[in-house]
PDB file of N, CA and C in Angstrom:
ATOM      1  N   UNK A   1     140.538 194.463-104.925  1.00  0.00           N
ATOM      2  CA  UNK A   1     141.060 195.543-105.755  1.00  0.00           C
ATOM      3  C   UNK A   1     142.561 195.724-105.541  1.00  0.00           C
ATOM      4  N   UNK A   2     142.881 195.853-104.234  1.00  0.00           N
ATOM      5  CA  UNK A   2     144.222 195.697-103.970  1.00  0.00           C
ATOM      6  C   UNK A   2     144.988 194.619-104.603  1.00  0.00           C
ATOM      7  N   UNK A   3     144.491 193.457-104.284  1.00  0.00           N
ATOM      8  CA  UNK A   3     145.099 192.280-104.342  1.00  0.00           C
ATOM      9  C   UNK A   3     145.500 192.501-106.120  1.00  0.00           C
ATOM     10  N   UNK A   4     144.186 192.816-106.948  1.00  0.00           N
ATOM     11  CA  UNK A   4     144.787 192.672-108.138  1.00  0.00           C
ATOM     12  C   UNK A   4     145.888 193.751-108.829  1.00  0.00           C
ATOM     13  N   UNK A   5     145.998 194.899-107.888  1.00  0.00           N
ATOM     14  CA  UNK A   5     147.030 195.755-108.249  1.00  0.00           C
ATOM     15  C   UNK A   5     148.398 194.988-108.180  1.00  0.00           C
ATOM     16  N   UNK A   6     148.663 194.092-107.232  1.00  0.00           N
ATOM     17  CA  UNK A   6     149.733 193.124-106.537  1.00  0.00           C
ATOM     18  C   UNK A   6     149.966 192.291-107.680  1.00  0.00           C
ATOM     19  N   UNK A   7     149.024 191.664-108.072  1.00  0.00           N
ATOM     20  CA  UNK A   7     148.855 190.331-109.086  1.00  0.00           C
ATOM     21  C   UNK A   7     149.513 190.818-110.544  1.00  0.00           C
ATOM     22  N   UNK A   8     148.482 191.880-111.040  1.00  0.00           N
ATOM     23  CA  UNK A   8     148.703 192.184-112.271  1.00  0.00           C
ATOM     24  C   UNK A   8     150.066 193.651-112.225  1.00  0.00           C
ATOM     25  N   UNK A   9     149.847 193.925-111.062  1.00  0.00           N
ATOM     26  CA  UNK A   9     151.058 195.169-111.403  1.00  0.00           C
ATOM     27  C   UNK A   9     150.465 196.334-111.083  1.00  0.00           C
ATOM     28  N   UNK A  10     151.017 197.417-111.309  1.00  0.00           N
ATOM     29  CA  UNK A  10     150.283 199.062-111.166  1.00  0.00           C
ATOM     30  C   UNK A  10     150.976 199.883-112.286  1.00  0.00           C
ATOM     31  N   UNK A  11     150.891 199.106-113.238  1.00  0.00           N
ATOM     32  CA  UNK A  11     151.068 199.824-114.749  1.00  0.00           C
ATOM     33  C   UNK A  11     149.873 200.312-115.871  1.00  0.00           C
ATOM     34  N   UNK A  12     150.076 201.921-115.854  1.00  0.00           N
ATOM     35  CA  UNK A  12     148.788 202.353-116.043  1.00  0.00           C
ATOM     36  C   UNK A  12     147.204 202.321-115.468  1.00  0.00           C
ATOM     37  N   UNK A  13     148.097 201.883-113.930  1.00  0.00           N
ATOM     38  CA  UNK A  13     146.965 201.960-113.292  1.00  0.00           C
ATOM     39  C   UNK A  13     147.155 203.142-111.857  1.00  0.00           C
ATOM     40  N   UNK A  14     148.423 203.695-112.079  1.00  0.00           N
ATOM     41  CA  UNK A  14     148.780 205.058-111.193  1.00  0.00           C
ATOM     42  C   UNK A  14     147.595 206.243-110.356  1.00  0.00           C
ATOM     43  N   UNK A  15     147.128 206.484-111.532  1.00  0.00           N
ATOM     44  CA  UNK A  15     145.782 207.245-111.317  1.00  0.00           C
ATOM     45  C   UNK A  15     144.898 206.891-110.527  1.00  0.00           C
ATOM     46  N   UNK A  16     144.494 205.605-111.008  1.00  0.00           N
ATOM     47  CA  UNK A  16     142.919 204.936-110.001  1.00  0.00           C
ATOM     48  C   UNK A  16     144.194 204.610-108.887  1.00  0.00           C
ATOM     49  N   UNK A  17     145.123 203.806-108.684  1.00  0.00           N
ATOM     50  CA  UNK A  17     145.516 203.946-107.134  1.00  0.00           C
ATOM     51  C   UNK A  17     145.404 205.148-106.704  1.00  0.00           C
ATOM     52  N   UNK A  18     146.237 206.195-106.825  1.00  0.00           N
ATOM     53  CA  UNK A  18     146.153 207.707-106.372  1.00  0.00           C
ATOM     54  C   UNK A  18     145.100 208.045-105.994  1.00  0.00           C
ATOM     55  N   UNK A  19     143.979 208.020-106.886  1.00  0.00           N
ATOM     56  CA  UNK A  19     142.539 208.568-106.517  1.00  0.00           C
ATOM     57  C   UNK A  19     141.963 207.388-105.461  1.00  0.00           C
ATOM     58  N   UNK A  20     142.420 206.075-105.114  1.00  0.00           N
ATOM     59  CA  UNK A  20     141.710 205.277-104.268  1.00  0.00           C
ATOM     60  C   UNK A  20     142.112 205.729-102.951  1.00  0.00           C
ATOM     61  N   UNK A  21     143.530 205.604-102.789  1.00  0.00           N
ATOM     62  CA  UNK A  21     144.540 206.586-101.753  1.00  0.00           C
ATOM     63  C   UNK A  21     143.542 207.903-101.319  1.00  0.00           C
ATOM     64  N   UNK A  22     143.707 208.686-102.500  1.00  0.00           N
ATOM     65  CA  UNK A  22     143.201 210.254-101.794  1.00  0.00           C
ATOM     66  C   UNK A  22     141.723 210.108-100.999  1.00  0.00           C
ATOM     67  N   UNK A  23     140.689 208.827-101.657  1.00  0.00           N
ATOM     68  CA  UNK A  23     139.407 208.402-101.169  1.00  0.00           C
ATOM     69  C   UNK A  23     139.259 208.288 -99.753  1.00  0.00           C
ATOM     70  N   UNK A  24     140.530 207.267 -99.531  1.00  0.00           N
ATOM     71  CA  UNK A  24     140.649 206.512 -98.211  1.00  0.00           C
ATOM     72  C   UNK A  24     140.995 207.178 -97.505  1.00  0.00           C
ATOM     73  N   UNK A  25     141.977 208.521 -97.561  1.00  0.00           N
ATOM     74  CA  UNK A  25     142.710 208.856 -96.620  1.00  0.00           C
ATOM     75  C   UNK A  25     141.404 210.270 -95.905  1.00  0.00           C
ATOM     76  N   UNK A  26     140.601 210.814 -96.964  1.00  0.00           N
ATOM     77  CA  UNK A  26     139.314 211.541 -97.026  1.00  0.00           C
ATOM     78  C   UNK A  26     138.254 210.970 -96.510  1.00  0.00           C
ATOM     79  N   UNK A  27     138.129 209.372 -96.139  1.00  0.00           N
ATOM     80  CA  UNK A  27     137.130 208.571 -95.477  1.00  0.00           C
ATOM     81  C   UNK A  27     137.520 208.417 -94.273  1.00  0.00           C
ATOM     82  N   UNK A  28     138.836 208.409 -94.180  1.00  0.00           N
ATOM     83  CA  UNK A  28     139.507 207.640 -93.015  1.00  0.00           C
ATOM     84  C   UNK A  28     139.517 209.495 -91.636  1.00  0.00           C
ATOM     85  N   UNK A  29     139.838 210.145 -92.500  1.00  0.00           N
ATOM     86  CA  UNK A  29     139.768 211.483 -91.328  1.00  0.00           C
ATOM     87  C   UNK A  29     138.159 211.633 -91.526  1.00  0.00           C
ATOM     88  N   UNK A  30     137.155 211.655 -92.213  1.00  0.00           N
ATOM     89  CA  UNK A  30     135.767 212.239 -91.894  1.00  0.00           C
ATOM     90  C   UNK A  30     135.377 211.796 -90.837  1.00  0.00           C
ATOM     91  N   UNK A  31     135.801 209.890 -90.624  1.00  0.00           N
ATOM     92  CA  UNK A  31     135.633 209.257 -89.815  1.00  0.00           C
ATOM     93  C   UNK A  31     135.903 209.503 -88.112  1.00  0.00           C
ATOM     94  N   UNK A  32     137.375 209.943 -88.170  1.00  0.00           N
ATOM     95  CA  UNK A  32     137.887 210.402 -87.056  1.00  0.00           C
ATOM     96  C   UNK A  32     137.783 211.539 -86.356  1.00  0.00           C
ATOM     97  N   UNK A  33     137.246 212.692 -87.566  1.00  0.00           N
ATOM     98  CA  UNK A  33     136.695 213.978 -86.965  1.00  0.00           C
ATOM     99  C   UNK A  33     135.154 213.761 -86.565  1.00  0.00           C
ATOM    100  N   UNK A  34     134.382 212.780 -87.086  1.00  0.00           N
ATOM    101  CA  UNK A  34     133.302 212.480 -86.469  1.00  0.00           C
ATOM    102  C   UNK A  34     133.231 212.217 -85.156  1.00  0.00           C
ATOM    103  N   UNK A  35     134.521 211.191 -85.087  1.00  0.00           N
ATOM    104  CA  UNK A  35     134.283 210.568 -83.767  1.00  0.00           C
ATOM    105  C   UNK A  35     134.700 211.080 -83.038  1.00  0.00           C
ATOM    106  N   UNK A  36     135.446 212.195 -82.932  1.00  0.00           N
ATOM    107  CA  UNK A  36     136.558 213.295 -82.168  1.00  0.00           C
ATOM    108  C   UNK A  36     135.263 214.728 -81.626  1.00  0.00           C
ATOM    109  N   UNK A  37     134.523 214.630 -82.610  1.00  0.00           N
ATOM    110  CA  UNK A  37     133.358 215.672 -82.509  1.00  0.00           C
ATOM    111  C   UNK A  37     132.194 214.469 -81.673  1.00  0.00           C
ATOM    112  N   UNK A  38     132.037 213.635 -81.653  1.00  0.00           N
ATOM    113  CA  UNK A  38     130.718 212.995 -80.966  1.00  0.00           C
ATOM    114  C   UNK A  38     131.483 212.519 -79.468  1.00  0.00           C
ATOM    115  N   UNK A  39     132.560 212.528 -79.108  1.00  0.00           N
ATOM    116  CA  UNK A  39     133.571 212.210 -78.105  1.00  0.00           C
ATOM    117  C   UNK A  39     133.108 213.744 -77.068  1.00  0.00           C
ATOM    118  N   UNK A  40     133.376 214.911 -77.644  1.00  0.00           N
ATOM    119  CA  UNK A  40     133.696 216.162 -77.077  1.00  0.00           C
ATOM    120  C   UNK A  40     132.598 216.438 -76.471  1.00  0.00           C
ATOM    121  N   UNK A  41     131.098 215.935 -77.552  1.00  0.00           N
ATOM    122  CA  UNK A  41     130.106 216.780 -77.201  1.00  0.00           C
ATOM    123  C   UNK A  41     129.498 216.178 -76.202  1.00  0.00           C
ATOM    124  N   UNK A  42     130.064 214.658 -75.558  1.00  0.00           N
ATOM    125  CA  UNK A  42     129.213 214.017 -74.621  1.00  0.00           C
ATOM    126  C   UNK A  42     130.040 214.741 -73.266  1.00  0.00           C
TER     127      UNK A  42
END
């Protein structure tokens, strides 16, 4: 998916990056507050 943003460009495609961004960055902390919360409670 990346790769073809690279290939073909990111023209008119602003949005779906943005929203893939806001995904990742919302996956990427659930992740870390998980593991920050299963860390504490041992």
């Amino acid at each position: 998916f990346i790769y073809l943003h690279f290939t073909i460009g990111i023209k008119g495609h602003l949005g779906l990056l943005f929203l893939m961004l806001l995904l990742l960055t919302f996956g990427l902390q659930t992740i870390t507050f998980g593991f920050l919360a299963d860390m504490m409670r041992k």
